[in-house]
N, C-alpha and C. Protein backbone atom coordinates (compact mmCIF):
# COMPACT_ATOMS: atom_id res chain seq x y z
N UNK A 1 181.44 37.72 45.85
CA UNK A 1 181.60 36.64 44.89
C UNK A 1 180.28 36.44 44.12
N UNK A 2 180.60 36.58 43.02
CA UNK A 2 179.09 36.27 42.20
C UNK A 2 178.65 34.21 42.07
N UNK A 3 177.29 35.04 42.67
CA UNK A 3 176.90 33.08 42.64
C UNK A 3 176.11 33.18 41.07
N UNK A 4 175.54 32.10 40.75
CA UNK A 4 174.71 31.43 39.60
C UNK A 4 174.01 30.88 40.36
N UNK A 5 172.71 31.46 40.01
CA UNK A 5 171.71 30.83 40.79
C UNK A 5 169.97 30.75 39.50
N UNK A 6 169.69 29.15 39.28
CA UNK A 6 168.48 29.39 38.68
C UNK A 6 167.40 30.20 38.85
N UNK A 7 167.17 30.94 37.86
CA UNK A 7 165.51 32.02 38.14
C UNK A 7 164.49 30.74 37.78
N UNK A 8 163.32 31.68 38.61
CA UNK A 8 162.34 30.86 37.97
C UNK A 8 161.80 30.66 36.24
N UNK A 9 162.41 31.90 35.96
CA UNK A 9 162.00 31.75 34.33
C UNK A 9 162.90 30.85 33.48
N UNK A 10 164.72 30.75 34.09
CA UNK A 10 165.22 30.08 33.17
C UNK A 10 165.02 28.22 33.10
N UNK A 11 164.26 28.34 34.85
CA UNK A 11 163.52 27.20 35.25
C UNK A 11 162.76 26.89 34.01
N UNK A 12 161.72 27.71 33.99
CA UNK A 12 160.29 27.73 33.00
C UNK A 12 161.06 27.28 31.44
N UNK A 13 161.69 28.27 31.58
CA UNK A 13 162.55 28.38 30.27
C UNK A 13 163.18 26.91 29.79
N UNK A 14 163.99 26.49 30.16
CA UNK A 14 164.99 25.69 29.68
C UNK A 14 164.85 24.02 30.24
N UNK A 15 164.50 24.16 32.06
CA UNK A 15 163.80 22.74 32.67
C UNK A 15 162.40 21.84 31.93
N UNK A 16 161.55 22.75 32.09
CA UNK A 16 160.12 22.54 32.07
C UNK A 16 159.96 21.58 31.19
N UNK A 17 158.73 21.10 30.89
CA UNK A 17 158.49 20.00 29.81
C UNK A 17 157.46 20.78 28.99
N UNK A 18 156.95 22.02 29.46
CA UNK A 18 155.92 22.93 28.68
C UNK A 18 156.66 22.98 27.12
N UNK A 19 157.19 23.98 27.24
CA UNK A 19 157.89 24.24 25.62
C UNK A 19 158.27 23.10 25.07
N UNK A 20 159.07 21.90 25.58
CA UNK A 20 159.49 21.08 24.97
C UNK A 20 158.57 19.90 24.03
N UNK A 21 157.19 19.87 24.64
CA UNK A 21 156.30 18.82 24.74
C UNK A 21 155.96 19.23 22.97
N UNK A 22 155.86 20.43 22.72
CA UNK A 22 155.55 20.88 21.51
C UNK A 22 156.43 20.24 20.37
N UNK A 23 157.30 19.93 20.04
CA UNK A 23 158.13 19.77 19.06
C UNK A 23 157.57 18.43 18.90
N UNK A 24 157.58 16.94 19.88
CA UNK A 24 157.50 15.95 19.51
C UNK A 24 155.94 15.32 19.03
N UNK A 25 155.14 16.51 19.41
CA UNK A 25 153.82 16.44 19.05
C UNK A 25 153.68 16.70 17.78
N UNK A 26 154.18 18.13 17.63
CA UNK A 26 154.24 18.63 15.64
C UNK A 26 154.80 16.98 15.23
N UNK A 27 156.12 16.73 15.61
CA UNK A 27 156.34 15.61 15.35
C UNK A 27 155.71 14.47 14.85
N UNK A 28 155.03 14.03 15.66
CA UNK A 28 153.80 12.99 15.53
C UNK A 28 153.07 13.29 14.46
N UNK A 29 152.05 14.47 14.04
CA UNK A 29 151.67 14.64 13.36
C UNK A 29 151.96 14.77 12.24
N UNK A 30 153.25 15.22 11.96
CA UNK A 30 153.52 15.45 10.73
C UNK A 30 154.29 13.84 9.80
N UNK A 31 154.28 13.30 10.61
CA UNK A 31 154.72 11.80 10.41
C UNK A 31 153.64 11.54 9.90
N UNK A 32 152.41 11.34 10.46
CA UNK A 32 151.28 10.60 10.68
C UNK A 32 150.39 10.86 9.07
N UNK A 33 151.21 11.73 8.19
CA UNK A 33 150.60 11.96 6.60
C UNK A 33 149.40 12.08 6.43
N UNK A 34 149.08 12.68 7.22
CA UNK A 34 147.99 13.19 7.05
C UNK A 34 147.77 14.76 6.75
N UNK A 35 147.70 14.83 5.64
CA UNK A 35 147.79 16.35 5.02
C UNK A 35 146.80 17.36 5.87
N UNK A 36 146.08 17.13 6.01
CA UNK A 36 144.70 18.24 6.33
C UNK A 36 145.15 18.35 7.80
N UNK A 37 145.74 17.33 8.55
CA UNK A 37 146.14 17.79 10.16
C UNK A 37 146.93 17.94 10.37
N UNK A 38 148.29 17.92 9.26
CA UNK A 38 149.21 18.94 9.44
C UNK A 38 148.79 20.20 9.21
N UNK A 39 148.17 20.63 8.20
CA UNK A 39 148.10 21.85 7.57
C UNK A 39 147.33 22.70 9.04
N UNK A 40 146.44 22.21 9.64
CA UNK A 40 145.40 22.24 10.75
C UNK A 40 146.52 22.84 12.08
N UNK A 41 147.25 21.64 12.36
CA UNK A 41 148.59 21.93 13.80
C UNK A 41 149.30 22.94 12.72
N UNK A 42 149.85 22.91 12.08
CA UNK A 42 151.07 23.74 11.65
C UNK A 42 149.84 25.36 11.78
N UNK A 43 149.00 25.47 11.64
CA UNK A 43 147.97 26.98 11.51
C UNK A 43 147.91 27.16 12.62
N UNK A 44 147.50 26.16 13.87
CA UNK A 44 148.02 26.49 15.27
C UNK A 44 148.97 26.88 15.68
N UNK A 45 150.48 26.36 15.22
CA UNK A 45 151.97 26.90 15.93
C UNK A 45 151.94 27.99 15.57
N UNK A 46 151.49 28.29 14.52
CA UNK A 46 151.90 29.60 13.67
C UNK A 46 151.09 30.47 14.02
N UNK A 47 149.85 30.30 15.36
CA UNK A 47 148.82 31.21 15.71
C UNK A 47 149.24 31.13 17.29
N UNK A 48 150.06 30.37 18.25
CA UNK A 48 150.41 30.29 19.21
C UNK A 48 151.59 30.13 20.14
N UNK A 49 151.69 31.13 20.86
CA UNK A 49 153.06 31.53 21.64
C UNK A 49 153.40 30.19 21.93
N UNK A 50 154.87 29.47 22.15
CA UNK A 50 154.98 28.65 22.96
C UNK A 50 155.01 28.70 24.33
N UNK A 51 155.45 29.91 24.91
CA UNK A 51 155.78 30.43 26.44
C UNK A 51 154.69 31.01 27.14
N UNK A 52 154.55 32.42 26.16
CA UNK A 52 153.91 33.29 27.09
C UNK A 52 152.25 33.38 26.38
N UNK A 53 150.93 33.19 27.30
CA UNK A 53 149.64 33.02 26.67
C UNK A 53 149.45 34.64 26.02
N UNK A 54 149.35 34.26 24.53
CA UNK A 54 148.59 35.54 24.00
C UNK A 54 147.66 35.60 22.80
N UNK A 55 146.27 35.83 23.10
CA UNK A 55 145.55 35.67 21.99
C UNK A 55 146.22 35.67 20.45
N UNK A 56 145.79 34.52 19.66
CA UNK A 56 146.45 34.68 18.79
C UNK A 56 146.02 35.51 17.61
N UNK A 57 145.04 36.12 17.54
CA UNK A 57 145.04 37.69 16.99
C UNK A 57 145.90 38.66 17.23
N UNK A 58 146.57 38.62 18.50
CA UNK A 58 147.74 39.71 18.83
C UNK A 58 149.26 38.74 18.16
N UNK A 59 148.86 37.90 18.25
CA UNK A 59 150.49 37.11 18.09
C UNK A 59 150.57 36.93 16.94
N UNK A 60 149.61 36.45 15.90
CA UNK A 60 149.56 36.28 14.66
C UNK A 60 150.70 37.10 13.84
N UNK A 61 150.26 38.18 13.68
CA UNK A 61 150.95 39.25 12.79
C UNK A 61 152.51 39.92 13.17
N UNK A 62 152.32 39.63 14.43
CA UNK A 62 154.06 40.21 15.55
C UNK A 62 155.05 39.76 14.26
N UNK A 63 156.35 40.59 14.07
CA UNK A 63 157.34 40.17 13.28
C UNK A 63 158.13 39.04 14.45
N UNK A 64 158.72 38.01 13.50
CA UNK A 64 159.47 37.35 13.77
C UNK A 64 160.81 38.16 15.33
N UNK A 65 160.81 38.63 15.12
CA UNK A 65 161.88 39.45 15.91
C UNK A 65 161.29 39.62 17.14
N UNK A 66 160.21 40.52 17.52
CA UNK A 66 159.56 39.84 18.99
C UNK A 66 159.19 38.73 19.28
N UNK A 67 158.93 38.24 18.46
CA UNK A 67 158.16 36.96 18.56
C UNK A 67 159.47 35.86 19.41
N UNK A 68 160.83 35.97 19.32
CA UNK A 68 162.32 35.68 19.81
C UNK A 68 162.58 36.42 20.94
N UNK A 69 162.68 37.64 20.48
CA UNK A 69 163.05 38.42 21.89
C UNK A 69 162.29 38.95 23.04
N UNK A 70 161.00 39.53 22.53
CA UNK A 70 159.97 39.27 23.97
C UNK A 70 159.55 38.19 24.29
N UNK A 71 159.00 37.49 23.22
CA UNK A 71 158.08 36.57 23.94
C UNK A 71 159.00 35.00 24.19
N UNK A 72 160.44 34.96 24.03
CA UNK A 72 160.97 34.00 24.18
C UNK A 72 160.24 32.50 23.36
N UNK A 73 160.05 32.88 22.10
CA UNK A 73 159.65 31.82 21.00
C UNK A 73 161.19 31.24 20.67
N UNK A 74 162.11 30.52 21.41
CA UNK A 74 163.47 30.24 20.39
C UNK A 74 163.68 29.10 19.96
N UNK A 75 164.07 28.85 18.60
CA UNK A 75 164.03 27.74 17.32
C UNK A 75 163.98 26.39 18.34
N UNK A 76 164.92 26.78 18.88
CA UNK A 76 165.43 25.02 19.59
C UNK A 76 163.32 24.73 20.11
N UNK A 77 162.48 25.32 20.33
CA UNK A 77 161.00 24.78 20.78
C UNK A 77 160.39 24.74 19.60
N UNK A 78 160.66 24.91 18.30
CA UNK A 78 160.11 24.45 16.88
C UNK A 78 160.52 23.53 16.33
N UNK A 79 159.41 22.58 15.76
CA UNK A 79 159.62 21.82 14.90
C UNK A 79 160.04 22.22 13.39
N UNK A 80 161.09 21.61 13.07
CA UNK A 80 161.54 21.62 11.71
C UNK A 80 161.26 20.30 10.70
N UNK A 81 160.26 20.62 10.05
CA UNK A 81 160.17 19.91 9.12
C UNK A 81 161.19 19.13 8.30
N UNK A 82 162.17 19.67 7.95
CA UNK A 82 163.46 19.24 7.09
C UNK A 82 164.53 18.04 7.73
N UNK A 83 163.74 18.46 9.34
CA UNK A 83 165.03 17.12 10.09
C UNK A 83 164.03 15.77 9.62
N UNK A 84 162.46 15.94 10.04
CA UNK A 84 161.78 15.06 9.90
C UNK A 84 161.53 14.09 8.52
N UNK A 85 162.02 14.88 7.77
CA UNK A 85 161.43 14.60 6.22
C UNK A 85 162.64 12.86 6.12
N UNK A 86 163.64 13.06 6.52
CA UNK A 86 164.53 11.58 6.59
C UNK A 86 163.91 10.19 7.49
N UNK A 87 163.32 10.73 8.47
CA UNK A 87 162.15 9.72 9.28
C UNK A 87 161.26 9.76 8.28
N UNK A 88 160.44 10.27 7.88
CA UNK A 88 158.93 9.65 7.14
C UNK A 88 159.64 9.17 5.40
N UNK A 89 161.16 9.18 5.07
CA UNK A 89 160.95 8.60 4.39
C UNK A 89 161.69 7.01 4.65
N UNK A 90 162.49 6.82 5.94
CA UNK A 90 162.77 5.86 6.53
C UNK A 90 161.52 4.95 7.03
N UNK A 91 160.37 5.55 7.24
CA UNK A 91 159.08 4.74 8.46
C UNK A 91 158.32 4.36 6.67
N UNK A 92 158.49 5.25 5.74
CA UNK A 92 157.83 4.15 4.78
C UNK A 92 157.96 3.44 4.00
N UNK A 93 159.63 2.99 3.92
CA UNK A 93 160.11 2.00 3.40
C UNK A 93 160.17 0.88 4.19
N UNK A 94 160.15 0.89 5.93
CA UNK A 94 160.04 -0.12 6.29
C UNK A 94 158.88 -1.32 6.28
């Protein structure tokens, strides 16, 4: 009989608060209108694995496509600007 049983990676993967912690942070910041520290975090995500540690001279340039399938970078741990853009224009009318 086949069981289902959690690995430690889908642990890492899908439980953890590691990957997740990232989104609401971009979050914060990018609320916070401050141009120069978005531009600053957003040059970080875009220089750093969420999962797996790898200098970001090696990670930098990787196509999009490993960057998903080896290194387990998947959308749902990125911030999207476009959901946020309805909050910062809701937080400055209030």
């Amino acid at each position: 009989m086949l069981q289902l049983r959690p690995t430690k990676h889908s642990v890492l993967l899908f439980f953890s608060g590691i990957p997740t912690a990232d989104k609401p942070q971009a979050r914060r910041v990018y609320l916070s209108g401050d141009a120069n520290a978005w531009a600053a975090y957003r040059s970080y995500l875009d220089d750093t694995s969420v999962l797996i540690p790898i200098p970001p001279a090696l990670y930098r340039p990787l196509p999009q496509v490993v960057k998903r399938t080896i290194l387990l970078d998947f959308p749902f741990y990125q911030f999207d600007e476009s959901e946020a853009a309805g909050d910062a224009t809701t937080q400055a009318g209030s």
